[in-house]
Protein backbone atom coordinates (compact mmCIF):
# COMPACT_ATOMS: atom_id res chain seq x y z
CA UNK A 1 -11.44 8.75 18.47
CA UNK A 2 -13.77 7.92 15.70
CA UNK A 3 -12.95 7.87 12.03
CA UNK A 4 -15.32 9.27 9.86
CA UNK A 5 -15.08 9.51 6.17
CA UNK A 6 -18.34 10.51 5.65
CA UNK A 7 -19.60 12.82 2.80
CA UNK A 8 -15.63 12.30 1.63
CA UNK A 9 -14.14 10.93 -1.80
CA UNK A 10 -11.30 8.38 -2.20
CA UNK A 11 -9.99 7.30 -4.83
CA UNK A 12 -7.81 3.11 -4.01
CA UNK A 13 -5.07 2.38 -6.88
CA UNK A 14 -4.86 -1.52 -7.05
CA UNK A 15 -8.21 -1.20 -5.46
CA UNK A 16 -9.53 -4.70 -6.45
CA UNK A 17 -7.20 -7.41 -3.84
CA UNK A 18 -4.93 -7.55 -1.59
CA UNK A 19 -4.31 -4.37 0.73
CA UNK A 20 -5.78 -1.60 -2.15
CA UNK A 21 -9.17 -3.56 -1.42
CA UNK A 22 -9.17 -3.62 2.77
CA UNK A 23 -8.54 -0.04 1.90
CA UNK A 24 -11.33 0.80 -0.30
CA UNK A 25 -13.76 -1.93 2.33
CA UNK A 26 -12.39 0.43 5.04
CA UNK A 27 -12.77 3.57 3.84
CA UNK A 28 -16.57 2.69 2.68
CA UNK A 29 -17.41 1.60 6.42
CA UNK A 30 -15.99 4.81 7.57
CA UNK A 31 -18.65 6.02 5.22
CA UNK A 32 -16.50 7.70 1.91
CA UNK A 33 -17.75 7.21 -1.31
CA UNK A 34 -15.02 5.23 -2.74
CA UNK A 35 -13.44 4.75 -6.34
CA UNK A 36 -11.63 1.42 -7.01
CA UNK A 37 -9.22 1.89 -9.32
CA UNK A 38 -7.20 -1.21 -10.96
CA UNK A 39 -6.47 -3.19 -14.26
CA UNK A 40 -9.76 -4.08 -16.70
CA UNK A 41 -8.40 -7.67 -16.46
CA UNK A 42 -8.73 -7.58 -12.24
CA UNK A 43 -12.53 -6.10 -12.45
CA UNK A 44 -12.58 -3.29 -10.28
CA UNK A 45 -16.52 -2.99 -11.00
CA UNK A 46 -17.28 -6.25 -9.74
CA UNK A 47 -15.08 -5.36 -6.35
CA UNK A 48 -16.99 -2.36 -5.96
CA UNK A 49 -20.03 -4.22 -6.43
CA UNK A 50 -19.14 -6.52 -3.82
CA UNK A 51 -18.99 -3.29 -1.18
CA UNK A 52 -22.43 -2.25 -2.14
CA UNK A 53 -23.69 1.07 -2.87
CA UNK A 54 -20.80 3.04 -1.72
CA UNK A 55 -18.16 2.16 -4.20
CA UNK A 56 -17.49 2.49 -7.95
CA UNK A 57 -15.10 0.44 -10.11
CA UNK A 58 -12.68 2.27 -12.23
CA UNK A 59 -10.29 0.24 -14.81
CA UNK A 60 -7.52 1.82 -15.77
CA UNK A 61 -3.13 0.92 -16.31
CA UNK A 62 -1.32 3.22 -13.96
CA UNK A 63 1.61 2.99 -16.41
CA UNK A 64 -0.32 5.37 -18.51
CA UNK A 65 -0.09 8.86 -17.93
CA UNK A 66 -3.45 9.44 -19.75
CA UNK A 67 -5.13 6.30 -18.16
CA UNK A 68 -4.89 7.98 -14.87
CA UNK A 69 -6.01 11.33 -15.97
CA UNK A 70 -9.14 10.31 -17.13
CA UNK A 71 -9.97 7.90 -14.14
CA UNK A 72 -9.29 11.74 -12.17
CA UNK A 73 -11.46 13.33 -14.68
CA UNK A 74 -14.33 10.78 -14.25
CA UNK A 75 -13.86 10.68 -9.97
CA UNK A 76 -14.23 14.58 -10.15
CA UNK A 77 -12.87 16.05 -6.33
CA UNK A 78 -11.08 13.72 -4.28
CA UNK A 79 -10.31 13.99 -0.76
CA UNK A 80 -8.12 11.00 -0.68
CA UNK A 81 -6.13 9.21 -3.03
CA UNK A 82 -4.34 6.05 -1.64
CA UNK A 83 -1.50 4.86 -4.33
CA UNK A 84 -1.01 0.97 -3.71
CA UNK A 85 -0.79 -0.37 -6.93
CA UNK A 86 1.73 -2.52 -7.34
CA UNK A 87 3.44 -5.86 -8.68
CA UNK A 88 6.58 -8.06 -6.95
CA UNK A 89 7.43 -10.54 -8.36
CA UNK A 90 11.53 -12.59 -7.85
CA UNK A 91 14.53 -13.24 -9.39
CA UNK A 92 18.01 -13.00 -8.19
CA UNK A 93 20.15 -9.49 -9.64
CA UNK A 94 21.41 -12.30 -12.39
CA UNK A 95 17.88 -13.19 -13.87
CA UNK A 96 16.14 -9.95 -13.33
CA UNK A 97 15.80 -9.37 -16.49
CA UNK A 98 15.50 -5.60 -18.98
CA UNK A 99 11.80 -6.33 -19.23
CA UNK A 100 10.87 -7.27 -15.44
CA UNK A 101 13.05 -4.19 -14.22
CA UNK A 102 10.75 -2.22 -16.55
CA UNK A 103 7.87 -3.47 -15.75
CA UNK A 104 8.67 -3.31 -12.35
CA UNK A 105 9.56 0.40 -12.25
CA UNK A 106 6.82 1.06 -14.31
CA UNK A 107 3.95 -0.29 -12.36
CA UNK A 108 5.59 0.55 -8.78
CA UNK A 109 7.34 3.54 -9.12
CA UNK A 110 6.20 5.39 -12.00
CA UNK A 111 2.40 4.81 -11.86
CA UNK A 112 3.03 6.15 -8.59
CA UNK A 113 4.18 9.32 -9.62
CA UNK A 114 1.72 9.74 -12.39
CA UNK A 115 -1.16 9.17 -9.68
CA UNK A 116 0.81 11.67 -7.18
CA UNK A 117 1.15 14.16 -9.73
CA UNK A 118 -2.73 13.70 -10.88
CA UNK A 119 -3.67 14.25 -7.36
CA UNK A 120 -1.72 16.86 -6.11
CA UNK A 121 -2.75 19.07 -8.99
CA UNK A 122 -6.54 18.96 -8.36
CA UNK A 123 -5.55 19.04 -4.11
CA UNK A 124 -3.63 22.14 -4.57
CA UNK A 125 -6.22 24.03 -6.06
CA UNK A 126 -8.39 22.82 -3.61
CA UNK A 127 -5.92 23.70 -0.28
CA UNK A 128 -6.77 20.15 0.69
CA UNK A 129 -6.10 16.57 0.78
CA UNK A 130 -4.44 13.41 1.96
CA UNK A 131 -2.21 11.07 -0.21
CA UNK A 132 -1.15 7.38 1.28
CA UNK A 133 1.33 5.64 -0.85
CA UNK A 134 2.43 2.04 -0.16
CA UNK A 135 5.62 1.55 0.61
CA UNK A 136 7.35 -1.07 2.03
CA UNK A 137 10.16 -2.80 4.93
CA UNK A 138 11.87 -3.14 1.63
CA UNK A 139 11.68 0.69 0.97
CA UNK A 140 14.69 0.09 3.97
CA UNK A 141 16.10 -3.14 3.36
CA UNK A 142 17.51 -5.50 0.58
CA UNK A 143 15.78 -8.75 0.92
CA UNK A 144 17.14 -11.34 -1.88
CA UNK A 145 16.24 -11.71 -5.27
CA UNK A 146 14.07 -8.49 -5.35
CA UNK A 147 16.55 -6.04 -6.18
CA UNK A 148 13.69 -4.69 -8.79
CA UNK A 149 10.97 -4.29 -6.23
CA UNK A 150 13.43 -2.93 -3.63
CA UNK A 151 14.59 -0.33 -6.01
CA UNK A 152 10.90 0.78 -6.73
CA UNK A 153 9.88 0.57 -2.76
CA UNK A 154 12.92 2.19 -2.01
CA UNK A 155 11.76 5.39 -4.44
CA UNK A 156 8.44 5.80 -2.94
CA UNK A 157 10.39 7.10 -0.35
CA UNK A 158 11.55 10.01 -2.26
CA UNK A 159 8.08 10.65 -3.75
CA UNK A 160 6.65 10.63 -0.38
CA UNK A 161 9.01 12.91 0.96
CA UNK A 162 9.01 15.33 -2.20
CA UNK A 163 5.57 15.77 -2.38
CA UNK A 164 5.23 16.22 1.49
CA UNK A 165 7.51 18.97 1.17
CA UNK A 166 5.92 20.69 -1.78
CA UNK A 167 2.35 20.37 -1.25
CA UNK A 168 2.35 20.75 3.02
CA UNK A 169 1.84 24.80 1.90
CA UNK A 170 -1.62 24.05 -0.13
CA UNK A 171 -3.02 21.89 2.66
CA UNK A 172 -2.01 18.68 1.73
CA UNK A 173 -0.62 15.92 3.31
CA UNK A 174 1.13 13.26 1.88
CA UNK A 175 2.34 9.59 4.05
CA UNK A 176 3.20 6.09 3.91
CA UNK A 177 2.82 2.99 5.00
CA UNK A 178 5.50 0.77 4.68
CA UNK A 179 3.83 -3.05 5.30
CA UNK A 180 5.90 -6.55 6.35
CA UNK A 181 5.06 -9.43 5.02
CA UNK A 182 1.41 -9.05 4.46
CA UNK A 183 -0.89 -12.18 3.35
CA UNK A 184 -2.48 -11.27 -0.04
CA UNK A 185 -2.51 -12.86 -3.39
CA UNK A 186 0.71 -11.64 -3.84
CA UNK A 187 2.65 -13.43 -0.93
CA UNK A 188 0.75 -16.27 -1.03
CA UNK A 189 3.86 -18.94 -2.21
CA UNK A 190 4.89 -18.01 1.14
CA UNK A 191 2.03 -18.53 3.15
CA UNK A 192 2.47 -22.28 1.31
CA UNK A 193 5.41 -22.77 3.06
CA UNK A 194 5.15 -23.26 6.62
CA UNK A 195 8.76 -24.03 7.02
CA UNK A 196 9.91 -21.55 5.44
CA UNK A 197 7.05 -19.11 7.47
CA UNK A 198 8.73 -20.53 10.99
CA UNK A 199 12.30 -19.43 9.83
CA UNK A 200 11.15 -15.96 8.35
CA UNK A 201 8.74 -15.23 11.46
CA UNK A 202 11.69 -16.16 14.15
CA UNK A 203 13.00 -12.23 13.05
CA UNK A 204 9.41 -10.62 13.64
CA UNK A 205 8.53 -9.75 17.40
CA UNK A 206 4.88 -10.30 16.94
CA UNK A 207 6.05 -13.75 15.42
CA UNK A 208 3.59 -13.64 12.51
CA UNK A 209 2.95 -11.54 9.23
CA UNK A 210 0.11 -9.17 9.22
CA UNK A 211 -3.54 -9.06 7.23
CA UNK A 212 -4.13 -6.46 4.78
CA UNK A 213 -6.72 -5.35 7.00
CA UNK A 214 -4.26 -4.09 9.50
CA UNK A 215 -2.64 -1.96 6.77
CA UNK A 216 -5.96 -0.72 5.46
CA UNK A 217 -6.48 0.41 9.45
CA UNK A 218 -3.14 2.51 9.28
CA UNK A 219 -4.13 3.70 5.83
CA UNK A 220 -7.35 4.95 7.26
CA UNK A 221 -5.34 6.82 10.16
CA UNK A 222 -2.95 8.75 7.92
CA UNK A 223 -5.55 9.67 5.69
CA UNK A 224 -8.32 11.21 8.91
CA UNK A 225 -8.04 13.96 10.57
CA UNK A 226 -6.47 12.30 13.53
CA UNK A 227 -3.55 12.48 11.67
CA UNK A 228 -3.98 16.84 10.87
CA UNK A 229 -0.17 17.44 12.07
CA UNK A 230 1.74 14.20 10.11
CA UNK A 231 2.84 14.63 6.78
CA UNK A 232 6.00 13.12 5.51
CA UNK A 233 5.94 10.05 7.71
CA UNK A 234 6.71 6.66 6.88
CA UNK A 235 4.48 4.16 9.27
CA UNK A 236 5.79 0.93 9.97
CA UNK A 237 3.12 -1.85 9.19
CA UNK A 238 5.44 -4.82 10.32
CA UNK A 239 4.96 -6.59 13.40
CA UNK A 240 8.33 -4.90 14.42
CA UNK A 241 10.23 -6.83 11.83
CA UNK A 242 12.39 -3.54 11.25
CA UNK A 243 13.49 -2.99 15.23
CA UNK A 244 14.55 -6.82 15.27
CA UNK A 245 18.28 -7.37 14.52
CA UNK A 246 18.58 -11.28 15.82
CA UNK A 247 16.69 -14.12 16.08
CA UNK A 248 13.73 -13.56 18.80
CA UNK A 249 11.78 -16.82 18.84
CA UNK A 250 13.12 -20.35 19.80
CA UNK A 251 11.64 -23.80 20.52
CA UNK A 252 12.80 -23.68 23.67
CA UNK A 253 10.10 -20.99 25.18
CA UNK A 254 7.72 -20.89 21.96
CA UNK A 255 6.28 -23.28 19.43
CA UNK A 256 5.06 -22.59 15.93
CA UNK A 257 1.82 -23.13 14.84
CA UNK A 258 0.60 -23.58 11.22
CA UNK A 259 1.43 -19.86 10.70
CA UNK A 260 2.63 -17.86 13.95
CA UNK A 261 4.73 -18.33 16.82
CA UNK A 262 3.31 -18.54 20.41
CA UNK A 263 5.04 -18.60 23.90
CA UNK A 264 4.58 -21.92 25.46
């Protein structure tokens, strides 16, 4: 089945890196008119630019309430709205400090309700729509030295399932994808560490991480048609990582190269 996007809006939060722009690259080759929406400092215009015709660069700080309302305002009707914006960065329950657990909550968790609540407004009115938020494996689990980021994955959740419930009577559908470790700017001190990728990567059946490409694919899918009767579903971008419980890969029947592992 084809994806088509065509004569659609959508509107990509974080839409200038990382996963928010494979989204807003996808959506445009499916043939939407696409709004990039991110900080002033990250250049959304020049992103779109880099698309071509099809997209538009919005700046705006999803922490603000009225920041998001006027991007809205400015988009006019959306079909889609995909909520990715986000920040992650460490420090172990000790060091997490007032201000990071703020700012953390802030960008994750409460720009994504502000751009929820923007969007389902204008959808309900319309009887239609699709809403993708970015979750995460740590929406489930309690990786080390993010307890901030886990906390703020782990309430997407909620949003995703609230708004599912409330707006599925108006048309609207509202999903998640919930990505592994996923090379952007973001995980990149990881992707530095090849020793430390081998260890991490043993616990992953597809023995690797996943390109932000492959989330923007699953975005796509949850937002199309194809997807008419899902609402309220967390998808599983992850290689598996979540079914794993022990160890899969070893030396003895696989070897690890640069950044994956491979059966001999």
């Amino acid at each position: 089945m084809q994806i088509n996007f065509t004569g659609k809006t959508v509107a990509v939060t974080g839409g200038a890196n990382g996963i928010g722009n494979a989204a807003g690259h996808a959506f445009a080759e499916a043939g939407a008119k696409v709004f990039l929406l991110d900080l002033e400092k990250e250049n959304p215009q020049a992103a779109a630019e880099r698309m071509g015709g099809a997209a538009r660069g919005i700046s705006i700080d999803v922490r603000r309430r009225e920041s998001i309302e006027s991007a809205f305002a400015e988009m006019g009707a959306v079909d889609v709205v995909a909520v990715n914006a986000g920040i992650a960065p460490m420090a172990a329950i000790e060091d997490t400090t007032e201000e990071l657990w703020k700012r953390m909550l802030d960008v994750n968790l409460t720009g994504a309700f502000y751009t929820v609540q923007a969007a389902a407004r204008r959808m309900k009115e319309r009887r239609a729509g699709a809403i993708v938020l970015t979750a995460s494996t740590n929406s489930y689990d309690g990786e080390a030295s993010l307890i901030a980021y886990n906390a703020s994955k782990s309430g997407i959740l909620g949003i995703l399932h609230t708004a599912a419930n409330e707006l599925g009577p108006y048309g609207v559908r509202v999903n998640a994808v919930c990505p592994g470790l996923i090379h952007t700017r973001l995980t990149e001190p990881y992707y530095d560490q090849p020793e430390a990728l081998r260890e991490y990567f043993r616990h992953i059946p597809m023995g690797r991480g996943g390109s932000p490409e492959e989330v923007a694919n699953a975005i796509l899918f949850l937002a199309s048609p194809a997807a008419s009767f899902i609402t309220g579903a967390a998808l599983l971008v992850d290689g598996g990582q979540m079914a794993c419980k022990y160890s899969l890969w070893s030396e003895t029947t696989a070897e690890f190269r640069k950044d994956h592992w491979q059966m001999k």
